[in-house]
N, C-alpha and C. Protein backbone atom coordinates (compact mmCIF):
# COMPACT_ATOMS: atom_id res chain seq x y z
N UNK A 1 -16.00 69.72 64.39
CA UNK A 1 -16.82 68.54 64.12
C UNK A 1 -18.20 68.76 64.71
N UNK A 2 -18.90 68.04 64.11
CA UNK A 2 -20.58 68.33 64.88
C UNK A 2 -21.01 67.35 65.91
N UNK A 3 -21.73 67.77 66.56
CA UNK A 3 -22.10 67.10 67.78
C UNK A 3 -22.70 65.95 67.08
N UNK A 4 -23.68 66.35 66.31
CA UNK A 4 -24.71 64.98 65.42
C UNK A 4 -23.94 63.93 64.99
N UNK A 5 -22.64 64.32 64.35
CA UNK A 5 -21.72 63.25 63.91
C UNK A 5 -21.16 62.63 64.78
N UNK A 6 -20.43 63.21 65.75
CA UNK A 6 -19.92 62.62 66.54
C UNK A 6 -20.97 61.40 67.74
N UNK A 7 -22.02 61.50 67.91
CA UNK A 7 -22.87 60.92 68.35
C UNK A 7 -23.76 60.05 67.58
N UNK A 8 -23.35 59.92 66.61
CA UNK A 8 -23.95 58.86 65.35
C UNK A 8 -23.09 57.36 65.64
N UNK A 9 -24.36 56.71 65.79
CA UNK A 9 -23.65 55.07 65.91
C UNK A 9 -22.97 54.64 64.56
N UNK A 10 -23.61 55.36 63.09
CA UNK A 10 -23.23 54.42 62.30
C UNK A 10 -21.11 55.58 62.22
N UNK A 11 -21.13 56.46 62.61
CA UNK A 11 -20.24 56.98 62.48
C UNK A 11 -19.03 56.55 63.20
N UNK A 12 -19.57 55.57 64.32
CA UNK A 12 -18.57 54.85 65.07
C UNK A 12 -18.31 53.74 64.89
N UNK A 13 -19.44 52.87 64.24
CA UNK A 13 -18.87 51.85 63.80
C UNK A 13 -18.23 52.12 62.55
N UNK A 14 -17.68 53.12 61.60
CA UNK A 14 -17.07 53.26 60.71
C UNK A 14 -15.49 53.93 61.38
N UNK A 15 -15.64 54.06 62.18
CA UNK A 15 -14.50 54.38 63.19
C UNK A 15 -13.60 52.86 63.87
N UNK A 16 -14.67 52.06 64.42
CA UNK A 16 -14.31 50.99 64.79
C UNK A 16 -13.90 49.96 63.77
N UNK A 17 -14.51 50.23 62.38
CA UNK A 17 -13.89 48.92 61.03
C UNK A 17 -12.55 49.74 60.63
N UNK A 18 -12.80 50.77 60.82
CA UNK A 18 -11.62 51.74 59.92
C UNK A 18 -10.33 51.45 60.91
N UNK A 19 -10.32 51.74 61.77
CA UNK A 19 -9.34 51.88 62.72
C UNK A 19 -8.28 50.76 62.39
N UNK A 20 -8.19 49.55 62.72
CA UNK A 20 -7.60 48.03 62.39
C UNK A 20 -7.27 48.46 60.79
N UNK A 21 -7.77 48.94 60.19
CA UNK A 21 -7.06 49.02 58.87
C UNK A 21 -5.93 49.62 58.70
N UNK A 22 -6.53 51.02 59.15
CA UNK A 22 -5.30 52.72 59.34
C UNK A 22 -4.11 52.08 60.24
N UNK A 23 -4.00 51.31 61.26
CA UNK A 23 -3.12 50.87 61.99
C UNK A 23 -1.93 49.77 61.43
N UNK A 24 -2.40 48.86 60.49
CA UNK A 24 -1.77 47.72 59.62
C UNK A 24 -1.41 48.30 58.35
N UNK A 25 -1.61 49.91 57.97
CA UNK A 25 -1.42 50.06 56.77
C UNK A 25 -0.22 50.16 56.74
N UNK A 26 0.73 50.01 55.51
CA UNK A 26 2.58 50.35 55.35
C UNK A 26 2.34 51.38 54.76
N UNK A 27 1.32 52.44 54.16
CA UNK A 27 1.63 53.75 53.86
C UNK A 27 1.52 54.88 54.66
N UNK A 28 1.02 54.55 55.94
CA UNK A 28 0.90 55.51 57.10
C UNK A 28 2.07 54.95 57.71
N UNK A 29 3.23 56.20 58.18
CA UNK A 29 4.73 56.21 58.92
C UNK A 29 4.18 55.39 60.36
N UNK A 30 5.16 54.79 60.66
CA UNK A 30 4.89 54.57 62.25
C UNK A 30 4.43 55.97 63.27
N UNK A 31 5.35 57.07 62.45
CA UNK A 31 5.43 57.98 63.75
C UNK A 31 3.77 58.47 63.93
N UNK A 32 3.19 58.22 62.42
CA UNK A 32 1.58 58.84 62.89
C UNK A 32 1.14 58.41 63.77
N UNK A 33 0.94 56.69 63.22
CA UNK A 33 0.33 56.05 64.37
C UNK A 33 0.66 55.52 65.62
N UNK A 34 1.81 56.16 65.98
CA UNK A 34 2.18 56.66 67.21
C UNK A 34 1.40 58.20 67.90
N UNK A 35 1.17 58.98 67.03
CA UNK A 35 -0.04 59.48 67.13
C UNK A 35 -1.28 59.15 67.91
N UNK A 36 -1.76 58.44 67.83
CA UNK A 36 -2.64 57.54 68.00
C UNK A 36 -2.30 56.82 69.46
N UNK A 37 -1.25 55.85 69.38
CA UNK A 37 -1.25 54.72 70.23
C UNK A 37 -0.74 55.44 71.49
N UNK A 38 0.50 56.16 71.63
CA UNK A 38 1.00 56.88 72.46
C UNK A 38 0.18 57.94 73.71
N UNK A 39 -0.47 58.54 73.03
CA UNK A 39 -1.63 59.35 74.12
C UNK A 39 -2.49 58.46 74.73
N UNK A 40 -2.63 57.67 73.69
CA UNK A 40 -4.17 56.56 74.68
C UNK A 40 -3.01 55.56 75.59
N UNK A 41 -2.41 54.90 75.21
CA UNK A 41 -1.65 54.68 76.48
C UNK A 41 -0.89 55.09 77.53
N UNK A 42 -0.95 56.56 77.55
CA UNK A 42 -0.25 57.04 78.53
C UNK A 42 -1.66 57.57 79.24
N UNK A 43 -2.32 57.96 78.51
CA UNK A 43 -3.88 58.22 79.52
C UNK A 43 -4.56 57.49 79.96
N UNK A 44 -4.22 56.30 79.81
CA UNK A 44 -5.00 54.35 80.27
C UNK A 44 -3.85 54.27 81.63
N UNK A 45 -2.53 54.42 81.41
CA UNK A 45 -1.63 53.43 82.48
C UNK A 45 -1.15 55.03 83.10
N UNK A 46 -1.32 56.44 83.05
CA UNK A 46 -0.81 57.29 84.16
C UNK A 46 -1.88 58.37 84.25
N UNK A 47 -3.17 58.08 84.92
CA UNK A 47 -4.46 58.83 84.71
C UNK A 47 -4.09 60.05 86.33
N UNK A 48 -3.32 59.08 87.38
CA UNK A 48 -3.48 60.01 88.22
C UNK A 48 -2.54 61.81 87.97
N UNK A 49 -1.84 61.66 86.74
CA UNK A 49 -0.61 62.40 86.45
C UNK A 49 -1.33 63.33 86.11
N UNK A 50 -3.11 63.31 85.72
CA UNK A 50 -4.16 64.66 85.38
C UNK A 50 -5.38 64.17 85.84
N UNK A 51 -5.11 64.69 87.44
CA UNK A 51 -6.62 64.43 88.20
C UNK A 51 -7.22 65.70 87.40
N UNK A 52 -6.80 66.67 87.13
CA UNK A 52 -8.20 67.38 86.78
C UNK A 52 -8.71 67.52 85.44
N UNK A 53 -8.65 66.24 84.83
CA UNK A 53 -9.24 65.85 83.63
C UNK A 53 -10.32 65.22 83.64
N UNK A 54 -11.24 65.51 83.58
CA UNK A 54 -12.83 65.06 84.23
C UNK A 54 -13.45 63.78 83.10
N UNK A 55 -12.71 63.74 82.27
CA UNK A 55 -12.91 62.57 80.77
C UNK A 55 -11.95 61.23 81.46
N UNK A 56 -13.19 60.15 81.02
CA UNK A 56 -13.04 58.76 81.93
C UNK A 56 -12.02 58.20 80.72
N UNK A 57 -11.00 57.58 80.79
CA UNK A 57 -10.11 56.65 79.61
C UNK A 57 -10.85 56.09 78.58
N UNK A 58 -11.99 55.74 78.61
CA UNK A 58 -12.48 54.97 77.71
C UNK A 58 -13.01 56.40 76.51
N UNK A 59 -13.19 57.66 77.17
CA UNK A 59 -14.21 58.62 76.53
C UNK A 59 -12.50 59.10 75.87
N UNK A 60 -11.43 59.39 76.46
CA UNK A 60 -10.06 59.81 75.54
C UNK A 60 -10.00 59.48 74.35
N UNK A 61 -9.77 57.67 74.45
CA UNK A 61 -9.58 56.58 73.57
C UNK A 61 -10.38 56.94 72.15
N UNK A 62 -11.76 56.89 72.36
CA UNK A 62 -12.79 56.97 71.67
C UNK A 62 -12.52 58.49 71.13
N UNK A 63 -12.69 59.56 71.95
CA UNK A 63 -11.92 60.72 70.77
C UNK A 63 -10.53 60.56 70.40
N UNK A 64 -9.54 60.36 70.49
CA UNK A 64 -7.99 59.86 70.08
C UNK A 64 -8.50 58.86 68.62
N UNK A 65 -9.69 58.00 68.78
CA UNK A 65 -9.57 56.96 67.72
C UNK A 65 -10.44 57.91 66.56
N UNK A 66 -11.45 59.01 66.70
CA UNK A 66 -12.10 59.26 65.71
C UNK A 66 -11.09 60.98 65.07
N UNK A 67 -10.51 61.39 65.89
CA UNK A 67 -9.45 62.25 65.49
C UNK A 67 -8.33 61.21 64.68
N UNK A 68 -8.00 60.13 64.74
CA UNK A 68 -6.94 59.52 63.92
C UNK A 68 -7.64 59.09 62.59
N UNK A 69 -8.55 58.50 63.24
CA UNK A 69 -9.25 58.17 61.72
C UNK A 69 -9.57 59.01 60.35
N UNK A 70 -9.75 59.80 61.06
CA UNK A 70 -10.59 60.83 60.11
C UNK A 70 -9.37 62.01 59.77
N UNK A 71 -8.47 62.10 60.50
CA UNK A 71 -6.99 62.62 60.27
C UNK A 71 -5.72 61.66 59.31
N UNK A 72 -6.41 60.68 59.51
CA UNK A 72 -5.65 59.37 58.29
C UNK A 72 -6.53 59.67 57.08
N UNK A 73 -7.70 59.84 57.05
CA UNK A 73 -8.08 58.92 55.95
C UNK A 73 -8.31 60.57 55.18
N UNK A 74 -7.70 61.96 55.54
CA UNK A 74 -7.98 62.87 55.18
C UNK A 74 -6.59 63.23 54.11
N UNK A 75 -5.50 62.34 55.16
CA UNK A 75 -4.12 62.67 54.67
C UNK A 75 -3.70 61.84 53.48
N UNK A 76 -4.77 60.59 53.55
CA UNK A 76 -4.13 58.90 52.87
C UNK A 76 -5.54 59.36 52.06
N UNK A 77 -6.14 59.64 51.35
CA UNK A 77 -7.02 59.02 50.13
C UNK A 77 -6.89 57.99 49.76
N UNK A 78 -5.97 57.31 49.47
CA UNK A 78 -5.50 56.79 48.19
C UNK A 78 -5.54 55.11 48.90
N UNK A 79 -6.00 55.25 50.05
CA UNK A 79 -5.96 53.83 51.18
C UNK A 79 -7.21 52.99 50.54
N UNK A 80 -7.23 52.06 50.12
CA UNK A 80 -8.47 50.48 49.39
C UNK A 80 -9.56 51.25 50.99
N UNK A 81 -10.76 51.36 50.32
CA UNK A 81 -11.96 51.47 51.41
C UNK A 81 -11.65 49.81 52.22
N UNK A 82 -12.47 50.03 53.35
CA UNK A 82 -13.06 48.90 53.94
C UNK A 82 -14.11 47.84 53.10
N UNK A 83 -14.09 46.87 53.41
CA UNK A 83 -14.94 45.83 52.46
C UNK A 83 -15.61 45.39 53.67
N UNK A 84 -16.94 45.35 53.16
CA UNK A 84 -18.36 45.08 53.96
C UNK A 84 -18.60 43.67 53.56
């Protein structure tokens, strides 16, 4: 991925509308988005279990959410876009 993208506001707020969708969809399995939910909560509620992970919970989350997104919406085409 590129640094430019990844540091693009409008690329996160398409991360942040997308996300709530990919999560409520019934054509993505639970187990994906367990994918997803599973790492960020175990790196939010057991941070001391990898002191030498120098990435603050909030900076995980935020890559965990743009790796799912963009790993959903690569696998799911076929998902109704977001409505603006």
């Amino acid at each position: 991925m590129k640094w430019r993208r990844l540091l693009s506001f409008k690329r996160w707020r398409e991360v942040f509308t997308r996300l709530p969708r990919l999560l409520r969809a019934p054509e993505i399995p639970l187990w994906e988005k367990l994918l997803f939910a599973v790492p960020a909560l175990l790196y939010w509620v057991l941070p001391d279990v990898m002191p030498f992970m120098p990435i603050d919970d909030i900076g995980v989350t935020l890559l965990l959410m743009n790796w799912f997104v963009s790993r959903a919406e690569r696998k799911y085409p076929a998902l109704p876009p977001v409505s603006k």
